[in-house]
C-alpha atoms as a PDB file:
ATOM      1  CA  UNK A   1     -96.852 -53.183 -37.621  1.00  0.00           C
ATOM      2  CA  UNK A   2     -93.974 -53.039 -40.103  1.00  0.00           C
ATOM      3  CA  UNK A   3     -90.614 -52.410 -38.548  1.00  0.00           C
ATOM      4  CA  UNK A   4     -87.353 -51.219 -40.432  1.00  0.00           C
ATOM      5  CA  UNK A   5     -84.783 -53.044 -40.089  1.00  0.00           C
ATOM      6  CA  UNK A   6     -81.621 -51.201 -38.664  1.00  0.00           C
ATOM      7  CA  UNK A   7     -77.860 -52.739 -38.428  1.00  0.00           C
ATOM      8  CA  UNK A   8     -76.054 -50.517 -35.394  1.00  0.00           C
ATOM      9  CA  UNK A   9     -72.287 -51.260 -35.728  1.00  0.00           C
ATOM     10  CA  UNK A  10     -69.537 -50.087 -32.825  1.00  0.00           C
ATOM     11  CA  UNK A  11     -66.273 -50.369 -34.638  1.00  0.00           C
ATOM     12  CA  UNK A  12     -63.908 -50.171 -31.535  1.00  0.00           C
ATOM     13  CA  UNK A  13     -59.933 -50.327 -31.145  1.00  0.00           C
ATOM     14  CA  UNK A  14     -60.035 -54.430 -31.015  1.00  0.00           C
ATOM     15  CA  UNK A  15     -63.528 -55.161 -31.577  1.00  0.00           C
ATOM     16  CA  UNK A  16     -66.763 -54.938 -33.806  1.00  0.00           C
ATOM     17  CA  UNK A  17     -70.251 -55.119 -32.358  1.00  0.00           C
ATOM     18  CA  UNK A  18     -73.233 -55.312 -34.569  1.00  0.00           C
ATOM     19  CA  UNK A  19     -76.733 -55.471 -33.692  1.00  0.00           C
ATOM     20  CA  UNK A  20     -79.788 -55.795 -35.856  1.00  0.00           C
ATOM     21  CA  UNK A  21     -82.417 -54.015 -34.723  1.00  0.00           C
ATOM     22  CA  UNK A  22     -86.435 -53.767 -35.371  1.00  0.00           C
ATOM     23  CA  UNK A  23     -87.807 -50.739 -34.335  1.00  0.00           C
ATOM     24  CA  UNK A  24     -86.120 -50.986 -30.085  1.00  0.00           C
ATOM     25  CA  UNK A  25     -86.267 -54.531 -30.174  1.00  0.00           C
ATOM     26  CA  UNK A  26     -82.379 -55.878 -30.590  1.00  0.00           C
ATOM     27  CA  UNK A  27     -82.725 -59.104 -32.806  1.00  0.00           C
ATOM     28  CA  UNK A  28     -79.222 -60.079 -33.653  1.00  0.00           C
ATOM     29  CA  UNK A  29     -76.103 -59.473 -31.619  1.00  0.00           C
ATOM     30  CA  UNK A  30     -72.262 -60.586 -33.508  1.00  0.00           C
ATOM     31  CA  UNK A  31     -69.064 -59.213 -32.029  1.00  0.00           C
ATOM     32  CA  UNK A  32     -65.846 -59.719 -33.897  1.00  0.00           C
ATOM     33  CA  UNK A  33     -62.225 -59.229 -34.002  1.00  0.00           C
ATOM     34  CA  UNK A  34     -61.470 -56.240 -36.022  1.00  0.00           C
ATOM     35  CA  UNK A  35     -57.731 -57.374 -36.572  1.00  0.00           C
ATOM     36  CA  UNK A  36     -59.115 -61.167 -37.326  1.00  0.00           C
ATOM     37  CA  UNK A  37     -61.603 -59.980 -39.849  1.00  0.00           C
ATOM     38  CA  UNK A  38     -58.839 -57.821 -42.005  1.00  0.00           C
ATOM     39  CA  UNK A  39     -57.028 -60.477 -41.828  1.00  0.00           C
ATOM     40  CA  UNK A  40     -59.699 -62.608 -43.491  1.00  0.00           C
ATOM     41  CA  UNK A  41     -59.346 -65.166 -40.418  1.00  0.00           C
ATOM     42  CA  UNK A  42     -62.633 -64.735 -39.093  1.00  0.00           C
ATOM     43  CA  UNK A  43     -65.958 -64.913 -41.432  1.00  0.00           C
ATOM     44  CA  UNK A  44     -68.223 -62.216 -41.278  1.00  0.00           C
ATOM     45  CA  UNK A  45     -71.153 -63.338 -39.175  1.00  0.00           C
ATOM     46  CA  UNK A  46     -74.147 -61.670 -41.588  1.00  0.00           C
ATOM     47  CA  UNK A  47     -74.495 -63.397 -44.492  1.00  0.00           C
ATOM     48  CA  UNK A  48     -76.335 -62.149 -48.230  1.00  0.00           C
ATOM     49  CA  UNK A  49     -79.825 -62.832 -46.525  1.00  0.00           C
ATOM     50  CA  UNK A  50     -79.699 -61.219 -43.343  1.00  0.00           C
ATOM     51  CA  UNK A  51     -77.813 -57.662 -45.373  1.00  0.00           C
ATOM     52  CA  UNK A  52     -80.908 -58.014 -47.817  1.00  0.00           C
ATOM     53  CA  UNK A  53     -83.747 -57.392 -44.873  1.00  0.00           C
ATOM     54  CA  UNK A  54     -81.633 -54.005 -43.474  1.00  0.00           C
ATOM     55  CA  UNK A  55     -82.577 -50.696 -44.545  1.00  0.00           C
ATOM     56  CA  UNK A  56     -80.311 -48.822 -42.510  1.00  0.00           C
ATOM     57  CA  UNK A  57     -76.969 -49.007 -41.349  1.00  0.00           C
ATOM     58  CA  UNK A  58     -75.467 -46.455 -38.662  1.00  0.00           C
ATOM     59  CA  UNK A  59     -72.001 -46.409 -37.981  1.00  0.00           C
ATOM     60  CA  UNK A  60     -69.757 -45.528 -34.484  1.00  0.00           C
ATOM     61  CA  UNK A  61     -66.263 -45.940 -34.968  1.00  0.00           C
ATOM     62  CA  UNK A  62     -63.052 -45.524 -33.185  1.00  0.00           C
ATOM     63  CA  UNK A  63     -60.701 -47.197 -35.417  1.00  0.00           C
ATOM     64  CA  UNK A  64     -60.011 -45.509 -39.270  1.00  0.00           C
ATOM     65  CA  UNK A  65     -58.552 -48.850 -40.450  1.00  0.00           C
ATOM     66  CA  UNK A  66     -61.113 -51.278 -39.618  1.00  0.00           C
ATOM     67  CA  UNK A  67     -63.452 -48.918 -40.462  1.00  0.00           C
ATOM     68  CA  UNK A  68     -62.174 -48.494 -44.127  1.00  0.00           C
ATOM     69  CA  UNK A  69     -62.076 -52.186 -44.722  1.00  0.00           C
ATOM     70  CA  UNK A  70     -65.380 -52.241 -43.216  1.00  0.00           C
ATOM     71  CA  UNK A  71     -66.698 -50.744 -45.843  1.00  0.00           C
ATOM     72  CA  UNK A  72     -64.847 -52.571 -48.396  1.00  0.00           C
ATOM     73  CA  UNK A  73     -66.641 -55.097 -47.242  1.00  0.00           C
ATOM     74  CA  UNK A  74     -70.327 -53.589 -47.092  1.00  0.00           C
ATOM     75  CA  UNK A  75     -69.600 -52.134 -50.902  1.00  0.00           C
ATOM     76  CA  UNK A  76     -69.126 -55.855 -52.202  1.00  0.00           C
ATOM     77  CA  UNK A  77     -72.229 -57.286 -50.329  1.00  0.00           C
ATOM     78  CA  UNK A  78     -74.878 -54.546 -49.662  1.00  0.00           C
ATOM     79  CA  UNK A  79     -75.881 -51.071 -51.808  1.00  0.00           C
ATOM     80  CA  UNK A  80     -77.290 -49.819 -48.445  1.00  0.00           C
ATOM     81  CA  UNK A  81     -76.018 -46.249 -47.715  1.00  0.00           C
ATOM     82  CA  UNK A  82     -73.376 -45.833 -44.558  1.00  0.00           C
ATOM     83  CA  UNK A  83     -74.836 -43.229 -41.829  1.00  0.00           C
ATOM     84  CA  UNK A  84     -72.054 -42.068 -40.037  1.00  0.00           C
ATOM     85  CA  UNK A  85     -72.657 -40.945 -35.984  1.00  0.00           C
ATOM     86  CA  UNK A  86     -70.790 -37.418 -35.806  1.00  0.00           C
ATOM     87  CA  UNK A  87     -70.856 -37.003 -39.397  1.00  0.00           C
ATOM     88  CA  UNK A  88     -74.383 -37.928 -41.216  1.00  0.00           C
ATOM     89  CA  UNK A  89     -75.908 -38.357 -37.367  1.00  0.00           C
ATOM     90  CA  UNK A  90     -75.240 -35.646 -35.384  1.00  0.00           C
ATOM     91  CA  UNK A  91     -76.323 -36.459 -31.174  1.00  0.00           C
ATOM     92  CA  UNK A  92     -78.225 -33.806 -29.612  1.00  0.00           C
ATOM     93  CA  UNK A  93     -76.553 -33.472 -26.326  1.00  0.00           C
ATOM     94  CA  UNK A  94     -73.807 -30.522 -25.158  1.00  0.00           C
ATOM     95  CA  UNK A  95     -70.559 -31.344 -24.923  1.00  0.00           C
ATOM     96  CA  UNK A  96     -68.731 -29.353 -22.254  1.00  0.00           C
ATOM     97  CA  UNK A  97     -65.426 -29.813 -22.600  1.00  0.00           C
ATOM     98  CA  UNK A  98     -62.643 -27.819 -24.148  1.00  0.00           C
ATOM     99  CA  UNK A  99     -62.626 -28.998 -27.622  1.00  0.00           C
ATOM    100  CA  UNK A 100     -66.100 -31.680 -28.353  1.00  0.00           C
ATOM    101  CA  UNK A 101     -64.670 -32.356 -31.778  1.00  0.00           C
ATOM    102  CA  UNK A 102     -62.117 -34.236 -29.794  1.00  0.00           C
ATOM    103  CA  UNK A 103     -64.208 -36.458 -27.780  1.00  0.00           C
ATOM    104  CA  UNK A 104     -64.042 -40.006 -29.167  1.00  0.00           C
ATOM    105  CA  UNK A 105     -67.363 -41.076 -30.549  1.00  0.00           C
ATOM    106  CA  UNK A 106     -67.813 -43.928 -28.315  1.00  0.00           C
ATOM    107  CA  UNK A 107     -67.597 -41.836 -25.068  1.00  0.00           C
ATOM    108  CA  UNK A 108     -70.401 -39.761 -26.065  1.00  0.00           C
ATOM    109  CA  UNK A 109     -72.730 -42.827 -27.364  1.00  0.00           C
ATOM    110  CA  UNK A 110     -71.874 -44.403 -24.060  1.00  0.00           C
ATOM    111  CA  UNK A 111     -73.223 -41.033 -22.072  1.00  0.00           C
ATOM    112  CA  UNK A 112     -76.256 -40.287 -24.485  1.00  0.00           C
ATOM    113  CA  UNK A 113     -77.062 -44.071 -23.884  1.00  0.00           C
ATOM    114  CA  UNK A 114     -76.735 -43.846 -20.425  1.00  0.00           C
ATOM    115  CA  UNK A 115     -79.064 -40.845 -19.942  1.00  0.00           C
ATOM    116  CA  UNK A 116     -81.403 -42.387 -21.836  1.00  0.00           C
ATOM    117  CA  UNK A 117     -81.834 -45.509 -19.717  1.00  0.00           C
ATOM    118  CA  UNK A 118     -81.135 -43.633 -16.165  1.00  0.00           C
ATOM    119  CA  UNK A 119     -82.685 -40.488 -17.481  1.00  0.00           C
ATOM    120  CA  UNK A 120     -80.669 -38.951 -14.752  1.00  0.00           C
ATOM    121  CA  UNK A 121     -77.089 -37.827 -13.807  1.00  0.00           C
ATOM    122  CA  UNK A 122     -74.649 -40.759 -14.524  1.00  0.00           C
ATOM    123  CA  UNK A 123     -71.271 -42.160 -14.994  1.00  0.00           C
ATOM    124  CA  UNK A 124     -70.217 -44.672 -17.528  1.00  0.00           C
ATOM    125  CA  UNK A 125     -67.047 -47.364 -16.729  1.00  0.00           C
ATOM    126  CA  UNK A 126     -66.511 -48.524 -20.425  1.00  0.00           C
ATOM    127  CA  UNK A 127     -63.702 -51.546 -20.242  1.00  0.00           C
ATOM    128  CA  UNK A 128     -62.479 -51.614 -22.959  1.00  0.00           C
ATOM    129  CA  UNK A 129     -58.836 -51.631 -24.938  1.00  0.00           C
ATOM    130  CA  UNK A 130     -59.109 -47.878 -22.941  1.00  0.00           C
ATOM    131  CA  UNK A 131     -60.980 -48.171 -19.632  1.00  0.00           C
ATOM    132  CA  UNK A 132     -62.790 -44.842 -19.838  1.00  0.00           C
ATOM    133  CA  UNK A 133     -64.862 -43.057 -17.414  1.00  0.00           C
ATOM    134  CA  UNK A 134     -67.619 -40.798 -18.988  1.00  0.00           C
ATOM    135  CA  UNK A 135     -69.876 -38.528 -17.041  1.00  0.00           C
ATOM    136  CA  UNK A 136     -73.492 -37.313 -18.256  1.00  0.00           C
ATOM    137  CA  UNK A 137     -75.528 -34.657 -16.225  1.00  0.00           C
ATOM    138  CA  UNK A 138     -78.983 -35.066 -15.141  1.00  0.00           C
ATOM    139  CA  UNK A 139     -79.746 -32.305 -17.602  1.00  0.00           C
ATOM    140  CA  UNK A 140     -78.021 -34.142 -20.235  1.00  0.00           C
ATOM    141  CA  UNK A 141     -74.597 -32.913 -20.408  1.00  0.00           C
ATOM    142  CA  UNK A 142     -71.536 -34.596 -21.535  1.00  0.00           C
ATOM    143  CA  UNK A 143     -69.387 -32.973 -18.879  1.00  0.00           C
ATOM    144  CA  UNK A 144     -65.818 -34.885 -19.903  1.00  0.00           C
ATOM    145  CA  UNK A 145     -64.368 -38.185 -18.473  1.00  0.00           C
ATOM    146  CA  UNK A 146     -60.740 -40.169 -17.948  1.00  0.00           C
ATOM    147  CA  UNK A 147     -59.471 -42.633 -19.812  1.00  0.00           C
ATOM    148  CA  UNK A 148     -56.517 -45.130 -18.465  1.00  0.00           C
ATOM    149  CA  UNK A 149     -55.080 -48.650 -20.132  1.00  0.00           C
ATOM    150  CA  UNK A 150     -57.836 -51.427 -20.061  1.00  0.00           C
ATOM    151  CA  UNK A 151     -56.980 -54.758 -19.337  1.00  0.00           C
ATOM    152  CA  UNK A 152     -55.292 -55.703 -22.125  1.00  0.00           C
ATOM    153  CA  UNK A 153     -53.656 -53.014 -23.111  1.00  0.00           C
ATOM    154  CA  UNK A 154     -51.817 -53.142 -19.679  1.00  0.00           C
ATOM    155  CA  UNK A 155     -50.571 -56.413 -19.688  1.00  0.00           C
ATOM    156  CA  UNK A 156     -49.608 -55.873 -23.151  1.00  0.00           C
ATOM    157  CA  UNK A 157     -47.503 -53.173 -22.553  1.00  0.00           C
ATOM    158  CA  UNK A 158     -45.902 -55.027 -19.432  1.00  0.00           C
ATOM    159  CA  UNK A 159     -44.659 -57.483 -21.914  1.00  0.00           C
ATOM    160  CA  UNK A 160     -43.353 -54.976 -24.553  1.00  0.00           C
ATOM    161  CA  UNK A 161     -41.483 -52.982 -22.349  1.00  0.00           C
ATOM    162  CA  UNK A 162     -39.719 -55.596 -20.416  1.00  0.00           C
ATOM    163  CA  UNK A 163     -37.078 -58.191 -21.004  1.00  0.00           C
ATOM    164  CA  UNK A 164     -38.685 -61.273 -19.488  1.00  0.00           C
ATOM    165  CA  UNK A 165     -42.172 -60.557 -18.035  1.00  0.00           C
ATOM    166  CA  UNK A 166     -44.917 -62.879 -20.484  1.00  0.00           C
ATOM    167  CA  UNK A 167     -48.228 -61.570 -22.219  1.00  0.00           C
ATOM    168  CA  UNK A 168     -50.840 -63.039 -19.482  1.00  0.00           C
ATOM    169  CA  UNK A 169     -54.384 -63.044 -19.928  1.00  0.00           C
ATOM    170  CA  UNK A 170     -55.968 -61.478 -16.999  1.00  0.00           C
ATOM    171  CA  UNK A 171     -58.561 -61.999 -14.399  1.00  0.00           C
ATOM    172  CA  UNK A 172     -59.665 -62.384 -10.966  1.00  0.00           C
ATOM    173  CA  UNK A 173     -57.567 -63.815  -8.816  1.00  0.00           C
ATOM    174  CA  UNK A 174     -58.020 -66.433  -5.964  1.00  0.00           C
ATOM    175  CA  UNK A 175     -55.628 -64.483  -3.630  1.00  0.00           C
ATOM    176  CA  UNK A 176     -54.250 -60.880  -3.989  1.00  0.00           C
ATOM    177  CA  UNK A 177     -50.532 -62.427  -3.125  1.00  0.00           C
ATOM    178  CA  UNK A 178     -49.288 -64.087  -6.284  1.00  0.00           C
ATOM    179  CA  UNK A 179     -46.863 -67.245  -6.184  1.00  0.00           C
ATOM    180  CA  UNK A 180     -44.775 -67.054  -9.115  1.00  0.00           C
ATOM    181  CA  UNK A 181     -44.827 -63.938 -12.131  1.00  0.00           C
ATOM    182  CA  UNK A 182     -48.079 -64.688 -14.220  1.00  0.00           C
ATOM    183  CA  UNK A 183     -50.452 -64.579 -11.336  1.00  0.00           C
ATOM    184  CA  UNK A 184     -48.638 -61.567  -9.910  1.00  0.00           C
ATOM    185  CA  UNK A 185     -48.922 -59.846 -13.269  1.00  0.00           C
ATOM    186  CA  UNK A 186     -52.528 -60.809 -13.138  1.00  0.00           C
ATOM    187  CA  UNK A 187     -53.320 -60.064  -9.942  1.00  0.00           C
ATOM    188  CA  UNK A 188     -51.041 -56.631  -9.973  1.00  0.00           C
ATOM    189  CA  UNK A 189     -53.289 -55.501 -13.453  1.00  0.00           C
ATOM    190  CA  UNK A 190     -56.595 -57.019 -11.773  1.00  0.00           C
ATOM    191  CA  UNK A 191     -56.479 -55.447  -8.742  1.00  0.00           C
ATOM    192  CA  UNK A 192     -54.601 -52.186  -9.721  1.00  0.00           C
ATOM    193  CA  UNK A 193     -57.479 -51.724 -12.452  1.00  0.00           C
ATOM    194  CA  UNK A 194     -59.600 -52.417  -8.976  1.00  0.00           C
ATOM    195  CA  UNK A 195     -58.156 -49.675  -6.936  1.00  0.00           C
ATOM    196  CA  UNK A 196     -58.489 -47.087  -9.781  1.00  0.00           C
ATOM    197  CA  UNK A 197     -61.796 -47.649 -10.284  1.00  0.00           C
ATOM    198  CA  UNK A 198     -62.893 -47.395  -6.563  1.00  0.00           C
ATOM    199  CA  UNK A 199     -60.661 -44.447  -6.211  1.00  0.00           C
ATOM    200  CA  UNK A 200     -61.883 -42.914  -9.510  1.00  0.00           C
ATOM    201  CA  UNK A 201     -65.686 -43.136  -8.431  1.00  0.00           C
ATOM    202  CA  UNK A 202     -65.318 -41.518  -5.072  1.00  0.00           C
ATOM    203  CA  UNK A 203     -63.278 -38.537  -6.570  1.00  0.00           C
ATOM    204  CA  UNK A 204     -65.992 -37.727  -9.013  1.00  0.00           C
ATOM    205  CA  UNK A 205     -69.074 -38.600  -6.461  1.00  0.00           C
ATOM    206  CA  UNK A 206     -66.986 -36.022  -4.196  1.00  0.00           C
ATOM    207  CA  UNK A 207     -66.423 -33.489  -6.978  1.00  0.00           C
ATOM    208  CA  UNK A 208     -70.324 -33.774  -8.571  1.00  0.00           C
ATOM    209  CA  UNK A 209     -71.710 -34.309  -5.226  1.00  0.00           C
ATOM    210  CA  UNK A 210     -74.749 -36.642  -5.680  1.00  0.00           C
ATOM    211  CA  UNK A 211     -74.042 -39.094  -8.967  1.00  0.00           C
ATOM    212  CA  UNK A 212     -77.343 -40.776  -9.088  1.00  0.00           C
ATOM    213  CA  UNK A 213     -76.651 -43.877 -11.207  1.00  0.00           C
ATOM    214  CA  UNK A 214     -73.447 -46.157 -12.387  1.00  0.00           C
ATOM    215  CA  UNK A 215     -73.579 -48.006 -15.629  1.00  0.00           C
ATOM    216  CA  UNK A 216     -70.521 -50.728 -16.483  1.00  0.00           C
ATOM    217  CA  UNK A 217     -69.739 -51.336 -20.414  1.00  0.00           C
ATOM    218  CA  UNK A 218     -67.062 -53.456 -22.304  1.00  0.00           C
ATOM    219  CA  UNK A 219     -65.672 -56.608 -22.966  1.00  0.00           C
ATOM    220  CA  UNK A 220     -64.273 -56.793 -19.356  1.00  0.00           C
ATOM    221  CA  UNK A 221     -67.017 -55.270 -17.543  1.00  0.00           C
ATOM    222  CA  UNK A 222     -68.269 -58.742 -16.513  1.00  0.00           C
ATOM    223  CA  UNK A 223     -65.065 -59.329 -14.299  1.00  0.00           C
ATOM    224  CA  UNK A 224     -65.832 -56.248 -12.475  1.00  0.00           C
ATOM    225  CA  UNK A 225     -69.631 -56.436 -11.947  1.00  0.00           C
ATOM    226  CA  UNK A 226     -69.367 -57.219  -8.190  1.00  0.00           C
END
């Protein structure tokens, strides 16, 4: 059975994912750094061939700039039209917050995503540049979220704002204590981030009463698994 060929790309605050797709069946997965590839210091990772077999290309996006060279970039190398999520796509689940035109993009893919794989009432941790929490209902309800620093974006701004504390690049420490200023930066981010997630989840399990699933997301969600 012929498949189309679809191209699903996540412009983010740092980061571009793209994934090829045939019919549910994810065939190619590139991530990129958005700042890298304006830059022109990164190639782009689908080449004349690959842009020839896709019929469709769907857009999420966060981030105006990349986005705009973006599709620079697709104008030069493919004539396939641009479908926009929120603009040409619209997602067919309530948002019940105070003002949905607000909600980032992202959050809501995360949630509609979510449902659709837990098909039940569920909470997204997306760490990203943001580290968001997004809540879906188990009748399909975007019901709102919170959104703190991720990661990087903390240690980042530890180093702006100070004199003499370094940019450190964080992760798990061996021991909570740390012995000199970059492992207590990286253990202070780590295991802060930590605490406010385990905090975070039992507020809104208390609050909900009865979250049935937990989905982790994001370039860091792999140091948090566990």
């Amino acid at each position: 059975v012929y498949r189309v060929m679809i191209l699903a790309v996540d412009i983010g605050n740092t980061n571009i994912n793209l994934g090829s797709f045939k019919g549910n069946k994810l065939v190619s997965h590139f991530c990129i750094n958005g700042k890298s590839l304006m830059q022109q210091s990164t190639p782009f990772p689908l080449g004349a061939s690959m842009l020839n077999e896709i019929q469709h290309i769907v857009i999420a996006s966060v981030n105006p700039n990349i986005e705009s060279f973006f599709y620079k970039y697709l104008d030069k190398k493919c004539a396939r039209k641009v479908l926009k999520i929120g603009k040409d796509i619209h997602l067919r689940m309530p948002v019940l917050v105070d003002k949905p035109e607000k909600v980032g993009i992202d959050r809501l893919v995360n949630a509609l995503a979510a449902f659709k794989r837990t098909e039940t009432s569920t909470i997204v941790i997306d760490f990203g540049t943001a580290l968001n929490f997004d809540i879906v209902s188990k009748g399909r309800e975007f019901l709102g979220g919170l959104i703190l620093p991720g990661l990087d974006t903390s240690a980042y701004a530890l180093n702006k704002r100070t004199a003499y504390l370094p940019k450190v690049d964080i992760k798990k420490p061996n021991k909570i204590i740390g012995k000199d200023t970059n492992s207590a930066i990286s253990s202070g981010i780590y295991n802060g981030t930590v605490g406010a997630v385990l905090y975070i989840l039992k507020e809104i399990e208390r609050e909900l009463r009865g979250v049935q699933s937990i989905i982790a997301t994001g370039g860091d969600a792999k140091k948090f698994i566990e």
